[in-house]
C-alpha atoms as a PDB file:
ATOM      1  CA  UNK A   1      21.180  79.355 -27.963  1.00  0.00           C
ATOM      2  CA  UNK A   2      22.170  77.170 -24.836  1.00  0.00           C
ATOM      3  CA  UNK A   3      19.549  74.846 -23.972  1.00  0.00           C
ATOM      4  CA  UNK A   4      21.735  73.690 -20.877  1.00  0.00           C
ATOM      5  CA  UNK A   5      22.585  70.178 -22.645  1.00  0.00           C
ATOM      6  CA  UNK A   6      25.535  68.654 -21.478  1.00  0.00           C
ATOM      7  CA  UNK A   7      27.244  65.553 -22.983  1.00  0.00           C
ATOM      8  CA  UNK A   8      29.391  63.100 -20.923  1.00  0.00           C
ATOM      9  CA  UNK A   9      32.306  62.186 -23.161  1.00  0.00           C
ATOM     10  CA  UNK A  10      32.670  58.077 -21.512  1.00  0.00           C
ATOM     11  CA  UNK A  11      28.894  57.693 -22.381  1.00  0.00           C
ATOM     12  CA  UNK A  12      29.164  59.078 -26.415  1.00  0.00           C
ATOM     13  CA  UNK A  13      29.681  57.323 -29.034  1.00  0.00           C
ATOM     14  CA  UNK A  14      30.306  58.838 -32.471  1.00  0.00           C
ATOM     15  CA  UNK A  15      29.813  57.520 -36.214  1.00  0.00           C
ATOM     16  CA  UNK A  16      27.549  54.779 -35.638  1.00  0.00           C
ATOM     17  CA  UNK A  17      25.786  53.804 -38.573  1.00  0.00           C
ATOM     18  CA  UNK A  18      22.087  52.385 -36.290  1.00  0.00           C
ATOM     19  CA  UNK A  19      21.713  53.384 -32.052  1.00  0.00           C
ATOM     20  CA  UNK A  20      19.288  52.030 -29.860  1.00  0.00           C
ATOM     21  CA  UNK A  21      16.788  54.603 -28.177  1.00  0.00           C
ATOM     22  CA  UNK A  22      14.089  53.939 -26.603  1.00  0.00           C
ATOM     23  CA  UNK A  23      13.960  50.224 -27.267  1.00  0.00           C
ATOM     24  CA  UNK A  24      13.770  50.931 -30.665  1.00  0.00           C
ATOM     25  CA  UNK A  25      17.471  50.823 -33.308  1.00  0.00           C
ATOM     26  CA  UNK A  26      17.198  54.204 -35.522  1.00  0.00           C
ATOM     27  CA  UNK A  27      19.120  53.781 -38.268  1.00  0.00           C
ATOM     28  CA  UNK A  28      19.176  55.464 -42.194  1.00  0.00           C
ATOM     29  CA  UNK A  29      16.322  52.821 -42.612  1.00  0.00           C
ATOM     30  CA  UNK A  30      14.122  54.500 -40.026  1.00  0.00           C
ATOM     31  CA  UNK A  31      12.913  53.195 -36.720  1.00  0.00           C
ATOM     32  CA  UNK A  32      13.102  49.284 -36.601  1.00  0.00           C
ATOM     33  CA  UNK A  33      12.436  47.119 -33.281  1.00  0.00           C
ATOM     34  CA  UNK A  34      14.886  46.210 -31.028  1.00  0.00           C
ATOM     35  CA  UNK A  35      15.882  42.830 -31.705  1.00  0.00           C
ATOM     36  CA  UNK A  36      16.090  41.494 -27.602  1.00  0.00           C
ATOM     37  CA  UNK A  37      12.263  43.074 -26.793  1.00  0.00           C
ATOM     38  CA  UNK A  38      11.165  41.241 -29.659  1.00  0.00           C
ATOM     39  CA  UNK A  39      12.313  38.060 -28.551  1.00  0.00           C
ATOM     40  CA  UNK A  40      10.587  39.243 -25.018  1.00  0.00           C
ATOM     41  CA  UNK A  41       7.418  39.460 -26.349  1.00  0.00           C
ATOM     42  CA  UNK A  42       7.703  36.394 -27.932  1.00  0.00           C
ATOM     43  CA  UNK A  43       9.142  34.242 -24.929  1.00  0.00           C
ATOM     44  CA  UNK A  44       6.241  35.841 -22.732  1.00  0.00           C
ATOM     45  CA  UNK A  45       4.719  33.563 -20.368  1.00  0.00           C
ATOM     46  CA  UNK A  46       1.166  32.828 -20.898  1.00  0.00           C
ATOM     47  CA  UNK A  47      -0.765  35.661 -18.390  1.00  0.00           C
ATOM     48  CA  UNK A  48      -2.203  33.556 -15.297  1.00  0.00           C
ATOM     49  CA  UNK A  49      -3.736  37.031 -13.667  1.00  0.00           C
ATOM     50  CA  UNK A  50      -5.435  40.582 -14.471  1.00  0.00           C
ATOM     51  CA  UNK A  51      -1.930  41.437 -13.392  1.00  0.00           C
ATOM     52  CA  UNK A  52       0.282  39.765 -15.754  1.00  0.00           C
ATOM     53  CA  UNK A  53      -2.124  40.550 -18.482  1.00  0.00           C
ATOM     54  CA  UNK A  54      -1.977  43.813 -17.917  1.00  0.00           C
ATOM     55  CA  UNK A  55       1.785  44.082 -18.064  1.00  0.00           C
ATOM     56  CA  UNK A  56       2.001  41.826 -20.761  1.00  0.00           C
ATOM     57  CA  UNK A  57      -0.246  43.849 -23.124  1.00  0.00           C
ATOM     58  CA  UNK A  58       1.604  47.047 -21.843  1.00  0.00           C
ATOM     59  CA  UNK A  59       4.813  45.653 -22.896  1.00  0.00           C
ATOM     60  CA  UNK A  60       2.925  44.370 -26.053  1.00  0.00           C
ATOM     61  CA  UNK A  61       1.412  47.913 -26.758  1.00  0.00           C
ATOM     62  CA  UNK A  62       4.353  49.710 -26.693  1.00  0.00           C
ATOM     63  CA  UNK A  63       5.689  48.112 -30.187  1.00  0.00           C
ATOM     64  CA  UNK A  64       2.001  48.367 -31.629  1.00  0.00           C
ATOM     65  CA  UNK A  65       2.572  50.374 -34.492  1.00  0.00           C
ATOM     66  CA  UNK A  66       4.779  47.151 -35.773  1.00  0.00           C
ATOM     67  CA  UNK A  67       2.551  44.577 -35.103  1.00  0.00           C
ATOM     68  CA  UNK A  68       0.224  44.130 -38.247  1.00  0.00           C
ATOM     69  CA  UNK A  69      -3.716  44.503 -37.113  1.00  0.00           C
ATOM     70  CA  UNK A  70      -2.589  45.165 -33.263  1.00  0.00           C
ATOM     71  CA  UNK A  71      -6.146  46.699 -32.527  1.00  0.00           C
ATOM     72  CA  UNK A  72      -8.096  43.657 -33.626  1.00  0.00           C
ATOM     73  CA  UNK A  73      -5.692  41.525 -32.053  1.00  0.00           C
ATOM     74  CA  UNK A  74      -5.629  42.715 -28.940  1.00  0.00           C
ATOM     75  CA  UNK A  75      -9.460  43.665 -28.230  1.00  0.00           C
ATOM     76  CA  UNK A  76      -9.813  40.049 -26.793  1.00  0.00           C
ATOM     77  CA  UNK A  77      -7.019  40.323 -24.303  1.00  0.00           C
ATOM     78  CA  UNK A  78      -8.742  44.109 -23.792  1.00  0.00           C
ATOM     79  CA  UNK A  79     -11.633  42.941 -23.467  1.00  0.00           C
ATOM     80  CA  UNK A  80     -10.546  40.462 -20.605  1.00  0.00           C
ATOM     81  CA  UNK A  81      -9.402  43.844 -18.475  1.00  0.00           C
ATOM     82  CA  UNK A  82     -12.705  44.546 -18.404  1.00  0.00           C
ATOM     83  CA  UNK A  83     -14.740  41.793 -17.055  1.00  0.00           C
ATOM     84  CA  UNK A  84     -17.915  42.822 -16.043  1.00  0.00           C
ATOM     85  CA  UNK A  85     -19.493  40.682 -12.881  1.00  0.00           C
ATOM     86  CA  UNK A  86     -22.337  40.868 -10.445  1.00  0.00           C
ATOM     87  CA  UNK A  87     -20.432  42.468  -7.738  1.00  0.00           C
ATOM     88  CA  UNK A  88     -19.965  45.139 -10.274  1.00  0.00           C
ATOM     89  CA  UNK A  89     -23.883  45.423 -11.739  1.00  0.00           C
ATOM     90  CA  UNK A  90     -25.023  45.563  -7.633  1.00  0.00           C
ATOM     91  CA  UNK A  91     -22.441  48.681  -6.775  1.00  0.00           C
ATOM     92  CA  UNK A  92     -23.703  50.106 -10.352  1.00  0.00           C
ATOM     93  CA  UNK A  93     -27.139  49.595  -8.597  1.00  0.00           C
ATOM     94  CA  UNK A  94     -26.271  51.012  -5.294  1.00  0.00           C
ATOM     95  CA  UNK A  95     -24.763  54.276  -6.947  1.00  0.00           C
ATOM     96  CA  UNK A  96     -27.163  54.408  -8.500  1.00  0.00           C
ATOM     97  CA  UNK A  97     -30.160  54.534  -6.117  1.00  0.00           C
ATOM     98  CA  UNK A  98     -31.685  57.817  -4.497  1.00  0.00           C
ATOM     99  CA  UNK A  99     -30.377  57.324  -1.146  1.00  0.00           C
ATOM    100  CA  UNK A 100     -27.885  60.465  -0.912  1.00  0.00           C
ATOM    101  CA  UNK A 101     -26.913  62.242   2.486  1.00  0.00           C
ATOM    102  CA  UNK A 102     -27.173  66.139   2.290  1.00  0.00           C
ATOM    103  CA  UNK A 103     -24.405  68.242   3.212  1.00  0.00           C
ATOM    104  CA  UNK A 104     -24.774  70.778   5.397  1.00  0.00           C
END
């Protein structure tokens, strides 16, 4: 079958015993974290902005499956996405009052 794979030769390396892919080093052990993203996460600045949060939980939630409890640990920081404030409840209100223009 040819699957139209090609290899580049410079870019190979053979008979390694662990690679990294993906962020991640796959070795006979299985799938471990990368070392350097690790140290990322933990050198993070503190979020100042929706922003920043954002990308730091991102980041965060891409190695969730090796952080212990990530769920309950992050719902806080979550839950901070979603703020809730009166400028939202009056457009909730304004969608939501019978005032619609028909199309004709």
């Amino acid at each position: 079958m040819d699957y139209g794979l090609k290899l580049s030769l410079e870019k190979c390396t053979f008979f390694q015993t662990s690679v990294r892919y993906l962020s991640h080093i796959v070795s006979e052990l299985g799938v471990e974290t990368d070392p350097e993203k690790i140290c990322a996460l933990k050198s993070w600045p503190i979020p100042r902005t929706l922003k920043e949060l954002r990308s730091f939980l991102g980041f965060a939630g891409y190695y969730r499956r090796f952080i212990h409890g990530y769920a309950a640990i992050a719902e806080p920081l979550n839950d901070l996405t979603n703020v809730y404030t009166p400028t939202h409840q009056k457009g909730r209100k304004q969608m939501s009052t019978p005032s619609y223009d028909t199309w004709t």
